[in-house]
N, C-alpha and C. Protein backbone atom coordinates (compact mmCIF):
# COMPACT_ATOMS: atom_id res chain seq x y z
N UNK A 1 0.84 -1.20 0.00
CA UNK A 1 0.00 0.00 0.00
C UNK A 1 0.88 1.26 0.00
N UNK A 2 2.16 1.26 0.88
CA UNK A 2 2.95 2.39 0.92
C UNK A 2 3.31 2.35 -0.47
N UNK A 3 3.92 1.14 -0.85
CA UNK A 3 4.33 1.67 -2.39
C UNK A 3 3.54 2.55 -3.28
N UNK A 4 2.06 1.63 -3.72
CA UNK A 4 1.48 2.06 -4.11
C UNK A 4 0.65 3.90 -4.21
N UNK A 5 1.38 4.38 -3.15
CA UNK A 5 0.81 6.21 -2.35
C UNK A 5 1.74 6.98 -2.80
N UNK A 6 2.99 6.03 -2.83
CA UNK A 6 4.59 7.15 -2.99
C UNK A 6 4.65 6.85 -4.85
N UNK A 7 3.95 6.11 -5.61
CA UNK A 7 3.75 6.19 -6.78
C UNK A 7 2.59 7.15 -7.31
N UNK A 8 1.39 7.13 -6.85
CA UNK A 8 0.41 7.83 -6.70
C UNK A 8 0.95 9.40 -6.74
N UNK A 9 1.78 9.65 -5.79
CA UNK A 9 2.34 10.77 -5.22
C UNK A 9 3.26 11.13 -6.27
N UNK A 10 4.31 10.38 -6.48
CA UNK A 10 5.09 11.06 -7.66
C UNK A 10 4.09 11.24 -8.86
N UNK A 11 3.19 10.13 -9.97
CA UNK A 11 2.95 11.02 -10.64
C UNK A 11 1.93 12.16 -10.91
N UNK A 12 1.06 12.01 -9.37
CA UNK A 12 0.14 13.59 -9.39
C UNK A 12 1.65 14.52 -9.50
N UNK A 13 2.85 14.60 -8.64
CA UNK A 13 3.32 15.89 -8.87
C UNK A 13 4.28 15.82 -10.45
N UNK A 14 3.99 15.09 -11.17
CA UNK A 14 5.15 15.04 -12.54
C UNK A 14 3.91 15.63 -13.09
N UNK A 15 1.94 15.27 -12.98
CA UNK A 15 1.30 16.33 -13.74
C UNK A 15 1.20 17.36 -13.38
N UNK A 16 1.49 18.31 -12.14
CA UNK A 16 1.05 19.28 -11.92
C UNK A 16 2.49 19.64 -12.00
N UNK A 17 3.02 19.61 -12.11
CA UNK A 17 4.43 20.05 -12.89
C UNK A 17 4.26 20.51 -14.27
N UNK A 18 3.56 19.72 -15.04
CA UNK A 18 3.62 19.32 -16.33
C UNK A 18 2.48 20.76 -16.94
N UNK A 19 1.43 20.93 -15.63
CA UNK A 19 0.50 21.87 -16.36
C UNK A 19 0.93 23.78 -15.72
N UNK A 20 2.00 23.58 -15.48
CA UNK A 20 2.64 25.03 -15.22
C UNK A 20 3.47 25.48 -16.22
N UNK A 21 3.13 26.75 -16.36
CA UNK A 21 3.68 27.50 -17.23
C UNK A 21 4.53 28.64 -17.33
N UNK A 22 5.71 28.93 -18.14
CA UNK A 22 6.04 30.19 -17.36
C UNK A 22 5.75 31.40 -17.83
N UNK A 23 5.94 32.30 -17.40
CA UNK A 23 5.53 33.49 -17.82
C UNK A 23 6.33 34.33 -18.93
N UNK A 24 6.12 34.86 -20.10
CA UNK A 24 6.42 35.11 -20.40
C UNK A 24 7.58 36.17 -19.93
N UNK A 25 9.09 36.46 -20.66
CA UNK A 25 9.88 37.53 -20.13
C UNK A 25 9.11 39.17 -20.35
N UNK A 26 8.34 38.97 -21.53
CA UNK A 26 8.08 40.22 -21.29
C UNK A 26 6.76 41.11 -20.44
N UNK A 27 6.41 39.87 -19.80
CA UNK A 27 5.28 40.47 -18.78
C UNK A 27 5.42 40.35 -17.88
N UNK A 28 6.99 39.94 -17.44
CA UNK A 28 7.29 39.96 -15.69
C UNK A 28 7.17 40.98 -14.69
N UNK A 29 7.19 41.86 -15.90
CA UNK A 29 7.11 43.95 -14.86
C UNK A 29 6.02 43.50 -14.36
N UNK A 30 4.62 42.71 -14.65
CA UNK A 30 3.53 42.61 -14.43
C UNK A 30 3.48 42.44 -12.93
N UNK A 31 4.92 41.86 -12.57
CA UNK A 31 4.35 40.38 -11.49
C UNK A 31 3.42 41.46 -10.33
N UNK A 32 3.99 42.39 -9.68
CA UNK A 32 3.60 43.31 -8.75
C UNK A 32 1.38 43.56 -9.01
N UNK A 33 1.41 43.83 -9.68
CA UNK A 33 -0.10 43.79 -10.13
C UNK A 33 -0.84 42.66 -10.16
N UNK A 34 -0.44 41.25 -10.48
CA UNK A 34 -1.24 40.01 -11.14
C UNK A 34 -1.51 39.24 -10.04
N UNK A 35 -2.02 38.52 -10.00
CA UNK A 35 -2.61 37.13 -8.94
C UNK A 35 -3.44 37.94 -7.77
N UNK A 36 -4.10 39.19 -8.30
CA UNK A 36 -4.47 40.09 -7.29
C UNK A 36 -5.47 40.33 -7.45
N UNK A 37 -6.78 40.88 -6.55
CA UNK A 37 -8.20 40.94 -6.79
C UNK A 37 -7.56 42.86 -6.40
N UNK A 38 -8.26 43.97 -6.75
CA UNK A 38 -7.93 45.29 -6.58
C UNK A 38 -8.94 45.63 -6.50
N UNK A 39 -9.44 46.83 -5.14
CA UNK A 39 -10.93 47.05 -4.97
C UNK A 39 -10.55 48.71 -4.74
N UNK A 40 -10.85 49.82 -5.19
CA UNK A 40 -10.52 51.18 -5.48
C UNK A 40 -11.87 51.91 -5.57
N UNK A 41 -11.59 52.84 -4.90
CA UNK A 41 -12.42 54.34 -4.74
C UNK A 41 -12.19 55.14 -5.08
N UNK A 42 -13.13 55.58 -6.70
CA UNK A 42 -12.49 56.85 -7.38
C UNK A 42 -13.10 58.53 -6.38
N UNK A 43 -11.57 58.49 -6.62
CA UNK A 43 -11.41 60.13 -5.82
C UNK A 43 -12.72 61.33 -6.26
N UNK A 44 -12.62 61.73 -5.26
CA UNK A 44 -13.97 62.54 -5.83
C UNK A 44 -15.32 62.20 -4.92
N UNK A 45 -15.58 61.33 -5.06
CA UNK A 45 -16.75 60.30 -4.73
C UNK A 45 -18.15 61.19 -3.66
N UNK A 46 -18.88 61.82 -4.28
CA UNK A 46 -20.15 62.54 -3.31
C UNK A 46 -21.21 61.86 -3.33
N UNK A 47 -22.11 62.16 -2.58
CA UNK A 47 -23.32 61.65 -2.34
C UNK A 47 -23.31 60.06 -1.22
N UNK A 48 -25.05 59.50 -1.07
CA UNK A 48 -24.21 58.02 -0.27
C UNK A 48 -23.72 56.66 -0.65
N UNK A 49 -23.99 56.61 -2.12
CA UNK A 49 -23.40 55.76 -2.99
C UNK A 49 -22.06 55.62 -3.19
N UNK A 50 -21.03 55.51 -2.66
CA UNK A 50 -19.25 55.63 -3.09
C UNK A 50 -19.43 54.91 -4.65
N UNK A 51 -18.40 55.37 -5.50
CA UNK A 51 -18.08 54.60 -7.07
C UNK A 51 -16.94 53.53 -6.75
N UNK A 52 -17.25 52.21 -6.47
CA UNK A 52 -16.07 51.40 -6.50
C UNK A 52 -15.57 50.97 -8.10
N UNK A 53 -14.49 50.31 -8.29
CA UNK A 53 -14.29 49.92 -8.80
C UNK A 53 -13.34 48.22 -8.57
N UNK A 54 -13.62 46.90 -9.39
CA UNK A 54 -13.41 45.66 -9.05
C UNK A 54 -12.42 45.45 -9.93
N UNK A 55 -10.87 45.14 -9.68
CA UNK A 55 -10.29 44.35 -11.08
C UNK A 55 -9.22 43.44 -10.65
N UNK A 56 -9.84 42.39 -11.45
CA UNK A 56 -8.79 41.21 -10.98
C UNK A 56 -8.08 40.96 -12.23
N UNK A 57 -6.59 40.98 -11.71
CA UNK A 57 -5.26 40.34 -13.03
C UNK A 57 -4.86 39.12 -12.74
N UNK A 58 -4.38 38.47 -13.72
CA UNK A 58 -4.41 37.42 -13.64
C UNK A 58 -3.72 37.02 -15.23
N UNK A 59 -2.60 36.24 -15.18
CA UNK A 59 -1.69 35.66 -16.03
C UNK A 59 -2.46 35.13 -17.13
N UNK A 60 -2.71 34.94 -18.47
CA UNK A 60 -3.44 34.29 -19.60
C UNK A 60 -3.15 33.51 -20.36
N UNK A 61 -3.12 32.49 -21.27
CA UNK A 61 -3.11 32.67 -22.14
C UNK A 61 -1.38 31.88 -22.82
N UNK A 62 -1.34 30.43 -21.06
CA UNK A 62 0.07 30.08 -20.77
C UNK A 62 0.68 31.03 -20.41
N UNK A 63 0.68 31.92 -20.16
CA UNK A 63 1.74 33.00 -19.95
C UNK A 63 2.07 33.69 -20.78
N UNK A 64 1.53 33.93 -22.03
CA UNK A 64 1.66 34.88 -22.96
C UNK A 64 1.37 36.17 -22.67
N UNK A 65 -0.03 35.91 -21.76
CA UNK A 65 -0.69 37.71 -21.59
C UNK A 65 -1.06 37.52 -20.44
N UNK A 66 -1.72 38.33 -20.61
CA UNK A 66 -2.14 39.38 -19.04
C UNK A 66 -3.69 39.54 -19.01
N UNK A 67 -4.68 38.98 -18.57
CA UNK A 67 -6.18 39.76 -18.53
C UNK A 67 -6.85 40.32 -17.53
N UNK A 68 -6.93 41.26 -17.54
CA UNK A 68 -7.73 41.57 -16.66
C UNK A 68 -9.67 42.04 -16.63
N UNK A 69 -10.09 41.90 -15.81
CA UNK A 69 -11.31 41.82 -15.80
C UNK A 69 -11.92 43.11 -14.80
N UNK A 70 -12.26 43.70 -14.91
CA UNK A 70 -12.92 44.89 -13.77
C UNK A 70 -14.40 44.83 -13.97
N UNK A 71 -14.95 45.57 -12.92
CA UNK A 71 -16.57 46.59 -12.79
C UNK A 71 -16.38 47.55 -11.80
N UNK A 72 -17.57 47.88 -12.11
CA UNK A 72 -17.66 49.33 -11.17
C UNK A 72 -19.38 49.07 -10.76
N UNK A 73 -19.35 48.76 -9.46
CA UNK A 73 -20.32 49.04 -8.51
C UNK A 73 -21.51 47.85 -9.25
N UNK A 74 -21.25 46.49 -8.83
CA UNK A 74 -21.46 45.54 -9.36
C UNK A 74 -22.15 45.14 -10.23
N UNK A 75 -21.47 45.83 -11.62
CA UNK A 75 -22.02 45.61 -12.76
C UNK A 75 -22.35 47.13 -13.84
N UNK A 76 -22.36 48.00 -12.94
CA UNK A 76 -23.24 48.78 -13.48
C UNK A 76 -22.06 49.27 -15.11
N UNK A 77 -20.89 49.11 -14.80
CA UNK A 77 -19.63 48.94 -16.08
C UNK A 77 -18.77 48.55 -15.82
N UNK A 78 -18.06 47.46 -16.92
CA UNK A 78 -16.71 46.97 -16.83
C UNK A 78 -16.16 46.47 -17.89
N UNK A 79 -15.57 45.86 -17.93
CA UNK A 79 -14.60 45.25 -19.39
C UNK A 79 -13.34 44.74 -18.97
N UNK A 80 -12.95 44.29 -20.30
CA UNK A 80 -11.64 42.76 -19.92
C UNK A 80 -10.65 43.06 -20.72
N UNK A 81 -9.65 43.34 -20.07
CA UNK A 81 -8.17 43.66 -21.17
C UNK A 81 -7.37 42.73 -21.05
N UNK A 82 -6.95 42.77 -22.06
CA UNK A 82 -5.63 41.63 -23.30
C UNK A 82 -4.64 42.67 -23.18
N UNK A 83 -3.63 42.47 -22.57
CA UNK A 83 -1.92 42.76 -22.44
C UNK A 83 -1.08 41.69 -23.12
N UNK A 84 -0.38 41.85 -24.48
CA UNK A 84 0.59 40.88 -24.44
C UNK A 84 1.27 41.53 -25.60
N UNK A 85 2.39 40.76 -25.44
CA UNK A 85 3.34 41.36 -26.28
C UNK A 85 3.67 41.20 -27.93
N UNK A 86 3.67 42.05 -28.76
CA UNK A 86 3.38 41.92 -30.10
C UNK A 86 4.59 41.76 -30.84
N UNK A 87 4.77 40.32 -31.41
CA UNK A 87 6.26 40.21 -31.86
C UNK A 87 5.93 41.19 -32.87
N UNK A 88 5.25 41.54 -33.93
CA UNK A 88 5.39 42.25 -35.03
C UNK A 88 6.58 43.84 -35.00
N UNK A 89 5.81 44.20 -33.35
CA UNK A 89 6.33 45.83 -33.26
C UNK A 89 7.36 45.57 -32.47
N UNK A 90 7.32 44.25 -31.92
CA UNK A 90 8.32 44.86 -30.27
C UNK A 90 7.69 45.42 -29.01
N UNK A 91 6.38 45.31 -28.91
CA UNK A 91 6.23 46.26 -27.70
C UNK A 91 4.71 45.59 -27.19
N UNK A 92 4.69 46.12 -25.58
CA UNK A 92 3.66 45.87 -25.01
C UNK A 92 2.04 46.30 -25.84
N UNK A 93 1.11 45.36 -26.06
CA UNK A 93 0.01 46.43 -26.75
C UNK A 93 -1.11 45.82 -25.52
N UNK A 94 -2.51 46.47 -25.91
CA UNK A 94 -3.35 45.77 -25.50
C UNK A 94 -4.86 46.31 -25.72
N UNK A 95 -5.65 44.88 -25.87
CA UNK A 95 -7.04 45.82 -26.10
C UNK A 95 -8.12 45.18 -24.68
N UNK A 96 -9.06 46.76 -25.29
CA UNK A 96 -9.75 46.72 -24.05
C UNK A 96 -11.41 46.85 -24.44
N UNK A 97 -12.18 45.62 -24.13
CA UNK A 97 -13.38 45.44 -24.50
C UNK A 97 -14.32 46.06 -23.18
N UNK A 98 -15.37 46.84 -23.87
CA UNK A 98 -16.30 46.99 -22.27
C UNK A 98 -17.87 46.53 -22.77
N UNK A 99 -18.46 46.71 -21.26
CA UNK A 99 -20.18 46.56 -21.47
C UNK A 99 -21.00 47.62 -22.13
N UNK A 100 -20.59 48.75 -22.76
CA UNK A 100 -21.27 49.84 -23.25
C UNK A 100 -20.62 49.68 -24.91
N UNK A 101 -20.21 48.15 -25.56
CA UNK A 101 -19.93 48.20 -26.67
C UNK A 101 -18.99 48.68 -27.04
N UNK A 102 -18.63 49.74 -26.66
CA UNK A 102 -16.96 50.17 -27.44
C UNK A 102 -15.61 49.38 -26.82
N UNK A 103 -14.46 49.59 -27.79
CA UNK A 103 -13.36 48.98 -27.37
C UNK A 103 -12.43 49.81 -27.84
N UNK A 104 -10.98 49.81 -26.97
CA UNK A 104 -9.47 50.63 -27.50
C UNK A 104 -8.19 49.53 -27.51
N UNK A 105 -7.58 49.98 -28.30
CA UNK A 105 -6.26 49.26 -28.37
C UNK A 105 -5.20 50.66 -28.22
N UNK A 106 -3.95 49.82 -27.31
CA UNK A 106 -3.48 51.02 -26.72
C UNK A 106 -2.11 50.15 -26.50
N UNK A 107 -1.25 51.33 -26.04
CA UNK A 107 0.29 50.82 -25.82
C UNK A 107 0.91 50.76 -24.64
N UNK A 108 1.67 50.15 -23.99
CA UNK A 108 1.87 49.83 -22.49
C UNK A 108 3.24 49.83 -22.24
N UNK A 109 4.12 50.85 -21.78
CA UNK A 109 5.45 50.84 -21.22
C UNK A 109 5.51 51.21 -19.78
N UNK A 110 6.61 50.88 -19.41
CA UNK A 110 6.92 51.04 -18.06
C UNK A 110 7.95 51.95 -18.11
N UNK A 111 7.83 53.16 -16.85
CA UNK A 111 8.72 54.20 -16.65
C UNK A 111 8.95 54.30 -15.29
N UNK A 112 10.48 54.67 -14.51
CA UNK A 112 10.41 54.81 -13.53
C UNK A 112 9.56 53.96 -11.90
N UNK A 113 9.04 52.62 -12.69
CA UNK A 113 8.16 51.95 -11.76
C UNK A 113 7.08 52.06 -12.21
N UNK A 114 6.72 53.06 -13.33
CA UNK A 114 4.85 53.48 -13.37
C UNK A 114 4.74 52.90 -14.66
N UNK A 115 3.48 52.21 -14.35
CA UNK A 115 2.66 51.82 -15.76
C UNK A 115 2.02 52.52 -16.44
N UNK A 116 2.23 52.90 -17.89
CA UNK A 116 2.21 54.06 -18.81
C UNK A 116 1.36 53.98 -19.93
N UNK A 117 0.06 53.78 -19.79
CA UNK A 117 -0.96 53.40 -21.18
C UNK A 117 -1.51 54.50 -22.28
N UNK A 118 -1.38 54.63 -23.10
CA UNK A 118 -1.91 55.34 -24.19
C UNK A 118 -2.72 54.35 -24.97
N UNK A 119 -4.70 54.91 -25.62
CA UNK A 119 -5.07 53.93 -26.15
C UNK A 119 -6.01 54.82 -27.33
N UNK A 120 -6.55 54.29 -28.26
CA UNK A 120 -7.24 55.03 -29.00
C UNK A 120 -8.69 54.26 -28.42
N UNK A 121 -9.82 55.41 -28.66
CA UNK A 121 -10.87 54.72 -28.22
C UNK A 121 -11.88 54.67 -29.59
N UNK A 122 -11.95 53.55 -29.91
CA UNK A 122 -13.50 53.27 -31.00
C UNK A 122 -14.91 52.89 -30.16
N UNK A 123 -15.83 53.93 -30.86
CA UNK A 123 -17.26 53.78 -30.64
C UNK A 123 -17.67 54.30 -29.31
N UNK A 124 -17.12 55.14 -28.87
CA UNK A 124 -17.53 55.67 -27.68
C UNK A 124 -18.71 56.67 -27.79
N UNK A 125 -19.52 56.53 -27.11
CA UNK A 125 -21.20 57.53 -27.49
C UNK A 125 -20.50 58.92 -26.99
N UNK A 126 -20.10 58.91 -26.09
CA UNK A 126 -19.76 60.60 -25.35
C UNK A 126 -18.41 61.42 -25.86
N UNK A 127 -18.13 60.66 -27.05
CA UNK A 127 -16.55 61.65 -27.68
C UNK A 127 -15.30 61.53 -27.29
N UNK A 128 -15.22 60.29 -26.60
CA UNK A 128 -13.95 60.16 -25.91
C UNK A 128 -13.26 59.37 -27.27
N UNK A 129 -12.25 59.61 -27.18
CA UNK A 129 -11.09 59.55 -28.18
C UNK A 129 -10.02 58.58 -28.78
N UNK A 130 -9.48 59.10 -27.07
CA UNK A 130 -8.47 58.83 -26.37
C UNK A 130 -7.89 58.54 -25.02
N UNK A 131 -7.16 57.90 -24.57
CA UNK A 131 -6.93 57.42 -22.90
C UNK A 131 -5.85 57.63 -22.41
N UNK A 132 -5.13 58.03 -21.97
CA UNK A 132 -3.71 58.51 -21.45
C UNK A 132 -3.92 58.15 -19.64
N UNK A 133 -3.14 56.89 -19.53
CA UNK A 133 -2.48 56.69 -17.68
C UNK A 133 -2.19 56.09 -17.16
N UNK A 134 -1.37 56.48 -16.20
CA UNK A 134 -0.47 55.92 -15.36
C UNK A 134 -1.16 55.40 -14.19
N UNK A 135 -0.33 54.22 -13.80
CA UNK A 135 -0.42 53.63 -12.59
C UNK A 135 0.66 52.82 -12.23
N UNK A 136 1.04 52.51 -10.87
CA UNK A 136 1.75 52.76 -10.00
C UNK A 136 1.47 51.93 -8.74
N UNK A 137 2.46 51.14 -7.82
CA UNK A 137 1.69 50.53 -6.69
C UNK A 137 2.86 51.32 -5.91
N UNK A 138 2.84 51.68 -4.67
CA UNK A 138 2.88 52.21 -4.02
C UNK A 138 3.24 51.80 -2.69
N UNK A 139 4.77 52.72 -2.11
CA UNK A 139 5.42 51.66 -0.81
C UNK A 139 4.54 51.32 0.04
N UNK A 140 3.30 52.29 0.33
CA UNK A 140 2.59 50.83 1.02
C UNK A 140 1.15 49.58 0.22
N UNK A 141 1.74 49.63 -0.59
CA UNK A 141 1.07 48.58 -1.05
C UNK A 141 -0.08 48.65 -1.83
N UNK A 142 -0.64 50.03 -2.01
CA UNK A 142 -1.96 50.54 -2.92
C UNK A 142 -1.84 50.30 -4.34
N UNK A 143 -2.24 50.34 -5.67
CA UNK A 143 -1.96 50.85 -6.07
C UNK A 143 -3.10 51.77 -6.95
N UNK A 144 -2.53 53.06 -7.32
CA UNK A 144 -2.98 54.30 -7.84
C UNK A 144 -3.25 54.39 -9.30
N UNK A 145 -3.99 54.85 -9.66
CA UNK A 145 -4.31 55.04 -11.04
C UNK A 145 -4.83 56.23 -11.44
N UNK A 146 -4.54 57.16 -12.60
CA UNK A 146 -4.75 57.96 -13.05
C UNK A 146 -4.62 58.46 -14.57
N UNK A 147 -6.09 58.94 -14.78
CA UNK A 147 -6.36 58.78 -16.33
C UNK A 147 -6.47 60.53 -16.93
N UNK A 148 -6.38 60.75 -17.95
CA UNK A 148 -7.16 61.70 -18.84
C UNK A 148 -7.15 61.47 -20.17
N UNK A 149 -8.45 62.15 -20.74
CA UNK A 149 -9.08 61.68 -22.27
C UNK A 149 -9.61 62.84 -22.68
N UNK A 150 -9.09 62.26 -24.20
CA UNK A 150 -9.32 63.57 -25.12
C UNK A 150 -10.92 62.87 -25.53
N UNK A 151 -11.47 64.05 -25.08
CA UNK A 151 -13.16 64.11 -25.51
C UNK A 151 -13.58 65.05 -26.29
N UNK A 152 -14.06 64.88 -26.97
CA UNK A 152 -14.97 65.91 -28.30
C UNK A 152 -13.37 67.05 -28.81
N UNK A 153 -12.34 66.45 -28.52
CA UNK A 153 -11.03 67.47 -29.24
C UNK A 153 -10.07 67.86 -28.16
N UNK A 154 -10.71 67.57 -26.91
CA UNK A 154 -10.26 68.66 -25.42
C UNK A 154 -9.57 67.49 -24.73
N UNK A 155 -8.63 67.57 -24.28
CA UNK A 155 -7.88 66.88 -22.97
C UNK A 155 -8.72 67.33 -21.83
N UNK A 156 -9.23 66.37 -21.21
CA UNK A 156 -9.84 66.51 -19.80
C UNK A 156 -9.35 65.68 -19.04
N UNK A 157 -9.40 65.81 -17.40
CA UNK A 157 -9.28 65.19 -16.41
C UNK A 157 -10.08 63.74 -16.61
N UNK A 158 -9.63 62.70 -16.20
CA UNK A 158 -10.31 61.22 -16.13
C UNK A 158 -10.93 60.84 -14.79
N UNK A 159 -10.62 59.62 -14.46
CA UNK A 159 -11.19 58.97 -13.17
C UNK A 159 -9.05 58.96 -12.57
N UNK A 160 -9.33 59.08 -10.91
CA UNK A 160 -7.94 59.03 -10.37
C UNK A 160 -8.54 58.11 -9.44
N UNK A 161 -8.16 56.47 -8.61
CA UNK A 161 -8.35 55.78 -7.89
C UNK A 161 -7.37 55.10 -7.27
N UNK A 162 -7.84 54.75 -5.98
CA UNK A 162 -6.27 54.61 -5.16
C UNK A 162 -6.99 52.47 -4.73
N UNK A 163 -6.25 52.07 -5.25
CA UNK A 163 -6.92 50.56 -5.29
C UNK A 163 -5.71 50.13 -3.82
N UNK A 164 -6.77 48.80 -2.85
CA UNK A 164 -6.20 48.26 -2.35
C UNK A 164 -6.19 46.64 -2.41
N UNK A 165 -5.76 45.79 -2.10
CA UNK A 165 -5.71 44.30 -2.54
C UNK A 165 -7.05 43.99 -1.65
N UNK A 166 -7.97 43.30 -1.89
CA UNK A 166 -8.96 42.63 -1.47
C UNK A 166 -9.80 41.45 -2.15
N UNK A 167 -8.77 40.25 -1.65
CA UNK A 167 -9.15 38.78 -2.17
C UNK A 167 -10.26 38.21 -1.97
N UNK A 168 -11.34 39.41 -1.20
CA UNK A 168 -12.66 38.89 -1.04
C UNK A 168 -13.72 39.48 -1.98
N UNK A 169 -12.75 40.55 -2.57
CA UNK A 169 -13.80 41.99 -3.42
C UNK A 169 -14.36 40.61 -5.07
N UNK A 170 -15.37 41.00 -5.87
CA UNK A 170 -15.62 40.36 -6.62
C UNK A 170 -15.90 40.87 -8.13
N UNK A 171 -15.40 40.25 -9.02
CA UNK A 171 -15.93 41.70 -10.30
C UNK A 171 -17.11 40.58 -10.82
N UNK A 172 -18.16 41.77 -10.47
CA UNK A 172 -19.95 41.33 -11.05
C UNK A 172 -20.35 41.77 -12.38
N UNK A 173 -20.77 41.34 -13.37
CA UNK A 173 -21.30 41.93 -14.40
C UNK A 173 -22.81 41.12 -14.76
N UNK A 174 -23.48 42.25 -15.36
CA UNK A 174 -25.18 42.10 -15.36
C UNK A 174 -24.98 40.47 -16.31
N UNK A 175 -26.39 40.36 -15.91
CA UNK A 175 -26.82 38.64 -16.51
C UNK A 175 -27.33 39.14 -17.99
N UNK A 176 -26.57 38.09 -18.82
CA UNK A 176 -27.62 38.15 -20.05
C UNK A 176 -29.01 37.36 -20.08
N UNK A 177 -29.67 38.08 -20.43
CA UNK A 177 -31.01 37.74 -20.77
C UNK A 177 -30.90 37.79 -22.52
N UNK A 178 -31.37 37.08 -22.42
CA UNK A 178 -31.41 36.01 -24.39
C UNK A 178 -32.64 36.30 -24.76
C-alpha cells in the first residue's frame, strides 16, 4: 500500500508540474499587479453611494498575456483587457473590450516603476477619443491610477483611484437575458 501512495504521489506531482507554465519575459514587470483581486475608490466620490471599482489580473493565455477583468459598482460597467506582447512591433500592446460596446487598443510601457498606457478609443457615445495613464503601486502597497481623455477634441481630467488588494472583493457583471 505504501508503495502504491509514494507512486500515486510522484505522478500527481510530474502532472502538476507538467500543467505550469512560465511566464512570459516580457510580462514579468507585471508580477507586482497580477494574482491580485484590486478594490478602489475613485477620488472625488459625493453623495451616499461611493463609485467602486473591481479588477482582478491574472496571467493568460500560458503566460503569454495578461487579462484583466474589472466593474464598477457591481455591474453597473466593466470590461476585460488583453496585455501581451506583439512580436510584429516589439512592444507591449493591449485591447480593451467593455459593457457599453466600445473597445481601445493602446500601448503599455513602463517608466520609472509606473505603468504608462496610451489607447485610441473606438465607438464611444460621449466623444472620448483617447486614454492617457499611469499607474503605480505604491510603498505601502496601494496601487494608484490615473487617467485623462481627449473628448470631443479637449484633454480633460479622467477617473484618479487609489486601489487596495482585497481577495474577497468580486468583479460582477449584469446577466444576459437572451
Amino acid at each position: 500500500m505504501y508503495k502504491f501512495l509514494r507512486i500515486l504521489t510522484l505522478v500527481l506531482i510530474s502532472f502538476s508540474l507538467q500543467a505550469q507554465v512560465e511566464v512570459s519575459e516580457h510580462l514579468k514587470i507585471f508580477d507586482q499587479f497580477t494574482g491580485k483581486i484590486w478594490k478602489g475608490e475613485f477620488k472625488g466620490n459625493t453623495g451616499e453611494r461611493p463609485t467602486y471599482d473591481i479588477a482582478e489580473w491574472e496571467y493568460a493565455l500560458n503566460g503569454k498575456a495578461i487579462r484583466i477583468l474589472h466593474s464598477v459598482n457591481d455591474g453597473v460597467y466593466g470590461g476585460e483587457t488583453i496585455i501581451f506582447w506583439d512580436l510584429e512591433i516589439e512592444s507591449l500592446v493591449f485591447y480593451y473590450f467593455t459593457t457599453e460596446g466600445f473597445f481601445t487598443k493602446g500601448d503599455v510601457v513602463f517608466e520609472e516603476g509606473r505603468m504608462i498606457t496610451h489607447e485610441k478609443v473606438a465607438g464611444n457615445k460621449d466623444g472620448i477619443t483617447e486614454v492617457k495613464s499611469i499607474s503605480a503601486i505604491l510603498p505601502d502597497g496601494r496601487m494608484h491610477s490615473k487617467s485623462e481623455m481627449l473628448k470631443n477634441g479637449k484633454w480633460t481630467e479622467g477617473h484618479e483611484i487609489y486601489y487596495f488588494e482585497d481577495p474577497n472583493a468580486e468583479v460582477v457583471f449584469k446577466e444576459i437575458i437572451k
